[in-house]
C-alpha atoms as a PDB file:
ATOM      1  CA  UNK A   1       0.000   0.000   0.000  1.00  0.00           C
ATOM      2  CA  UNK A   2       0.761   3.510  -0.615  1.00  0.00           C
ATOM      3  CA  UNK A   3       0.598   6.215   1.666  1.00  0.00           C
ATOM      4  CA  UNK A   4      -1.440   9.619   0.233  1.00  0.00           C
ATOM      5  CA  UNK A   5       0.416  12.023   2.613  1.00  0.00           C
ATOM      6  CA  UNK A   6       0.322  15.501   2.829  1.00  0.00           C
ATOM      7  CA  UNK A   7       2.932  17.728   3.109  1.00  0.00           C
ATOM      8  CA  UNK A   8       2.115  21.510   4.538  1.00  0.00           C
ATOM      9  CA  UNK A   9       5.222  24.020   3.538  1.00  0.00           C
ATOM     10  CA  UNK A  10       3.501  26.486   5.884  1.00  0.00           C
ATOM     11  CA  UNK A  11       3.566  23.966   8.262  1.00  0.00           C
ATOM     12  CA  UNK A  12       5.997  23.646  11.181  1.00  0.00           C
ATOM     13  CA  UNK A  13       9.297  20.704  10.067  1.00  0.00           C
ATOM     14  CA  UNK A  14       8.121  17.771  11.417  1.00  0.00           C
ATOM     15  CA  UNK A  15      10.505  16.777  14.173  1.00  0.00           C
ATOM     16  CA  UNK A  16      10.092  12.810  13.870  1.00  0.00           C
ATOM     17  CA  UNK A  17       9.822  10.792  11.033  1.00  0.00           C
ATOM     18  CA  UNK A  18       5.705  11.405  10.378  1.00  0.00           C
ATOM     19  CA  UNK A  19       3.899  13.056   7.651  1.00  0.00           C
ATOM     20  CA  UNK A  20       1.777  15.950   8.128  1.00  0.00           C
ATOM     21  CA  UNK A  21      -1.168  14.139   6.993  1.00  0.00           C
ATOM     22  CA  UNK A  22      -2.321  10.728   5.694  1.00  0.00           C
ATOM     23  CA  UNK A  23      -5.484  10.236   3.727  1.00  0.00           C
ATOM     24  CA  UNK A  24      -7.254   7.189   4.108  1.00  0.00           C
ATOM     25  CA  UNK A  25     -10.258   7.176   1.285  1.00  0.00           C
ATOM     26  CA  UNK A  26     -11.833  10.610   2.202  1.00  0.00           C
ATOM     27  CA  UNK A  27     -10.499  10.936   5.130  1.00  0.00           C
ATOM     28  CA  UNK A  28      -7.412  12.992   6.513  1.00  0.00           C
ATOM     29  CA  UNK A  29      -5.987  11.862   9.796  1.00  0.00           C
ATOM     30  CA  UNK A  30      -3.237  15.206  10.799  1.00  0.00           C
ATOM     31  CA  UNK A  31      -0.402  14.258  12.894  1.00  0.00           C
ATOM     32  CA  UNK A  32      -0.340  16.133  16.369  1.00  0.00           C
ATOM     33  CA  UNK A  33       0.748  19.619  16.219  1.00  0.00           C
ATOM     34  CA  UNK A  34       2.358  21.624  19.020  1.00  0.00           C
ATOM     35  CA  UNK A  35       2.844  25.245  19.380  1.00  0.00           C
ATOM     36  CA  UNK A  36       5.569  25.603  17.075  1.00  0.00           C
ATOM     37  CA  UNK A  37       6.059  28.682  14.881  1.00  0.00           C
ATOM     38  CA  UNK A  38       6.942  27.390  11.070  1.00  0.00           C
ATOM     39  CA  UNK A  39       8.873  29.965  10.223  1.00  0.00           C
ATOM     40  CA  UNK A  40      11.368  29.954  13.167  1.00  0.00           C
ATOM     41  CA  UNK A  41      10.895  26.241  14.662  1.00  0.00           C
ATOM     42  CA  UNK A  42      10.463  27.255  17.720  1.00  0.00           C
ATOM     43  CA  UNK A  43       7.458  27.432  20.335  1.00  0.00           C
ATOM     44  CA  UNK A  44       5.144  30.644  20.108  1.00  0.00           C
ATOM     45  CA  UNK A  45       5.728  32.550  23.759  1.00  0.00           C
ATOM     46  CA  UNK A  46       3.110  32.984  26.120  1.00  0.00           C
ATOM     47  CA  UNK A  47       0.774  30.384  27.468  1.00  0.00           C
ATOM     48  CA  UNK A  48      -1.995  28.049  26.735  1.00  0.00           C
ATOM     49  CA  UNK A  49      -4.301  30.659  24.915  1.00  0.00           C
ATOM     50  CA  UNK A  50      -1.179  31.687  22.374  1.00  0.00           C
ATOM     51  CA  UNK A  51       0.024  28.142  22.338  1.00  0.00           C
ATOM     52  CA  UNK A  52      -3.414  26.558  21.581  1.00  0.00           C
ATOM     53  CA  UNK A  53      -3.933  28.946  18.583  1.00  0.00           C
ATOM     54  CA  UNK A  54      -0.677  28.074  17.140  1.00  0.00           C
ATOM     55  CA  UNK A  55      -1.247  24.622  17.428  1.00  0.00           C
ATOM     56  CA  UNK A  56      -4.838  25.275  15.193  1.00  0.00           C
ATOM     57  CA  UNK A  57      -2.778  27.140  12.953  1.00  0.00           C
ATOM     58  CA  UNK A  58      -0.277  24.592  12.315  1.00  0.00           C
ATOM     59  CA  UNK A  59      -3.412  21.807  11.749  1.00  0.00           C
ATOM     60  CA  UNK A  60      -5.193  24.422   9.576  1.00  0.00           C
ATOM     61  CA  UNK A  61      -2.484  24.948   7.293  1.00  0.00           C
ATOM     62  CA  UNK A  62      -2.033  20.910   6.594  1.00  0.00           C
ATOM     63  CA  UNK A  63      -5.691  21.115   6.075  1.00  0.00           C
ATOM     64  CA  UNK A  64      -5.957  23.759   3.375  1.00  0.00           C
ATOM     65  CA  UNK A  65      -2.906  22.247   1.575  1.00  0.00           C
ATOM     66  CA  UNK A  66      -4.471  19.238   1.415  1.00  0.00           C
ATOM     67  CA  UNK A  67      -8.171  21.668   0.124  1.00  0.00           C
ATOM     68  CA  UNK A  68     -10.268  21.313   3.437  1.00  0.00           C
ATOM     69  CA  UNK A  69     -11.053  23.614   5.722  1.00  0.00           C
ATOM     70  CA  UNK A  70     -11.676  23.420   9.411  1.00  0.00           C
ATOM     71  CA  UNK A  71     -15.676  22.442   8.339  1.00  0.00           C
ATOM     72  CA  UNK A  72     -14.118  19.467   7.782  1.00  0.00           C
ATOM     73  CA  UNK A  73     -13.322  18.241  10.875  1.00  0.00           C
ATOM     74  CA  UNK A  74     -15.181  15.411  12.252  1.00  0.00           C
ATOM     75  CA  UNK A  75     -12.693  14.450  15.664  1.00  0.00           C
ATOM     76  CA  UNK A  76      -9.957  16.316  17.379  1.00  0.00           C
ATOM     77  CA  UNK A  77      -7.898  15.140  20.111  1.00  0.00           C
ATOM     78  CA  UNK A  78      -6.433  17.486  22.548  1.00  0.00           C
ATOM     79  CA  UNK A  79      -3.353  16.886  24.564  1.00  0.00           C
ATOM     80  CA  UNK A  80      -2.725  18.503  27.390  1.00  0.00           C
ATOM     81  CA  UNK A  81       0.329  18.890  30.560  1.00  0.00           C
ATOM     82  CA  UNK A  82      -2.324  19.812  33.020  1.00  0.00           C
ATOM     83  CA  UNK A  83      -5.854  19.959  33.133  1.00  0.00           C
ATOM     84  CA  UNK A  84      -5.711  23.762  34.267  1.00  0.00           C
ATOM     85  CA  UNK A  85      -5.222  24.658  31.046  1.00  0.00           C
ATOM     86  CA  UNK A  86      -8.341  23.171  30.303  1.00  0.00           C
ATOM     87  CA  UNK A  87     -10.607  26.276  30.457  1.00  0.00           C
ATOM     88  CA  UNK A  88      -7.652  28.543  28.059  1.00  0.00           C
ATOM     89  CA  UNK A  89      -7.511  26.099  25.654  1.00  0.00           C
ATOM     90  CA  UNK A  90     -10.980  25.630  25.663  1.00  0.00           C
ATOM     91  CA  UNK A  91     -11.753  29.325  25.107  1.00  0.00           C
ATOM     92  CA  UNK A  92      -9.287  29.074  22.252  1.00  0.00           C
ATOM     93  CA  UNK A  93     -11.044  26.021  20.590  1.00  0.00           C
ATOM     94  CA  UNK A  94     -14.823  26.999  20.628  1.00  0.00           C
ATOM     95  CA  UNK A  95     -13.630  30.346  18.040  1.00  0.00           C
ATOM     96  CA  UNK A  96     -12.022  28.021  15.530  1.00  0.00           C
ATOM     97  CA  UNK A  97     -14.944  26.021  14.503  1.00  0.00           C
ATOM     98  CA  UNK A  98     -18.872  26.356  13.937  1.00  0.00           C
ATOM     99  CA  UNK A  99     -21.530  24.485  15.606  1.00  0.00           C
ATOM    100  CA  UNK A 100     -21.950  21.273  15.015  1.00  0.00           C
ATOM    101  CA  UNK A 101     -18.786  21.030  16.990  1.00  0.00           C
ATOM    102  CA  UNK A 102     -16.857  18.163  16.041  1.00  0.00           C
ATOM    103  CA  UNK A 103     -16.347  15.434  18.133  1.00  0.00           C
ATOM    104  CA  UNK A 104     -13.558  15.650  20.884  1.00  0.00           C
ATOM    105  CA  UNK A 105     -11.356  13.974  23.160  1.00  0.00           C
ATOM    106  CA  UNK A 106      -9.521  16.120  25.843  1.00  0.00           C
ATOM    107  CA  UNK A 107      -6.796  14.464  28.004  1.00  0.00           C
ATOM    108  CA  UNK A 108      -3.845  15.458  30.230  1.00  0.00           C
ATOM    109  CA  UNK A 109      -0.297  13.525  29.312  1.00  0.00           C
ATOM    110  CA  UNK A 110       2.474  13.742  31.503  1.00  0.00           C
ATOM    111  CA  UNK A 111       5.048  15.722  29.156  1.00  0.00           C
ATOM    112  CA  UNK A 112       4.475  17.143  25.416  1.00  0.00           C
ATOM    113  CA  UNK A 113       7.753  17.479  22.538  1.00  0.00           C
ATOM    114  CA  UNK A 114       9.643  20.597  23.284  1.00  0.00           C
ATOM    115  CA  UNK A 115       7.953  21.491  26.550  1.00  0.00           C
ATOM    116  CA  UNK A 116       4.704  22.004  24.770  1.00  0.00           C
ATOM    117  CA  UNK A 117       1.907  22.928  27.244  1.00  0.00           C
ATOM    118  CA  UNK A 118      -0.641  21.573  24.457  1.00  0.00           C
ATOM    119  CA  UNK A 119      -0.480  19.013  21.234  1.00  0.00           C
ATOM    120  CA  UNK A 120      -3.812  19.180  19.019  1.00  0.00           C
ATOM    121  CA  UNK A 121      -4.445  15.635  15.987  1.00  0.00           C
ATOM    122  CA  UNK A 122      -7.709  16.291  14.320  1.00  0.00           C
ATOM    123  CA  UNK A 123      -9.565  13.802  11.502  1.00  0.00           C
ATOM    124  CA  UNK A 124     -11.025  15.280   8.922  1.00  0.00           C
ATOM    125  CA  UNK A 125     -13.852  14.355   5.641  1.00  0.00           C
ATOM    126  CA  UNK A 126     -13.463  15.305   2.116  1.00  0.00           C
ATOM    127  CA  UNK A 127     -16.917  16.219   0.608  1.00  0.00           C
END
């Protein structure tokens, strides 16, 4: 089998060996992004507000690359280092898509790449 990956040049460099994005019939399954700035590989300053919309704007850029939009998005899972950031990233999350919400998983993990307070993966449906 062949992999359908997408590759995002506005995108941050992935830092393992993992494409962007993977299509699997019409759907696109994004790798994780953290708050990394694309243009200078390192995280955005400030905290879980700045670093969640960086992380959206990492996952939106794979996503117009590959002609979707955030409409598309059917499933997002949200990483987070502590469960107080909850309510930040939250606020952050509700202004980057339109109701019908898409379906979500929240969870804390113990440590993210690069200190990371936040790492967002997100499937989404062509058509």
């Amino acid at each position: 089998m062949t992999r359908d990956s997408v590759f995002s040049p506005k995108g941050p460099k992935a830092i393992g060996p993992y494409s962007h994005a993977v299509w699997a019939g019409d759907l696109l399954y994004c790798s994780g992004q953290t708050p990394i700035i694309p243009s200078e590989g390192k995280l955005v300053e400030g905290g879980i507000s700045e670093q969640t919309q960086q992380a959206f704007n990492n996952l939106e850029a794979v996503l117009n690359d590959a002609g979707l939009s955030m409409d598309a998005v059917i499933k997002v899972n949200v990483y987070l280092t502590s469960m107080s950031n909850f309510a930040g990233m939250n606020a952050v999350y509700q202004t980057r898509f339109n109701a019908p919400f898409p379906a979500r998983t929240t969870v804390a993990v113990a440590e993210l790449p690069l200190g990371a307070l936040v790492e967002i993966e997100l499937i989404a449906k062509k058509g």
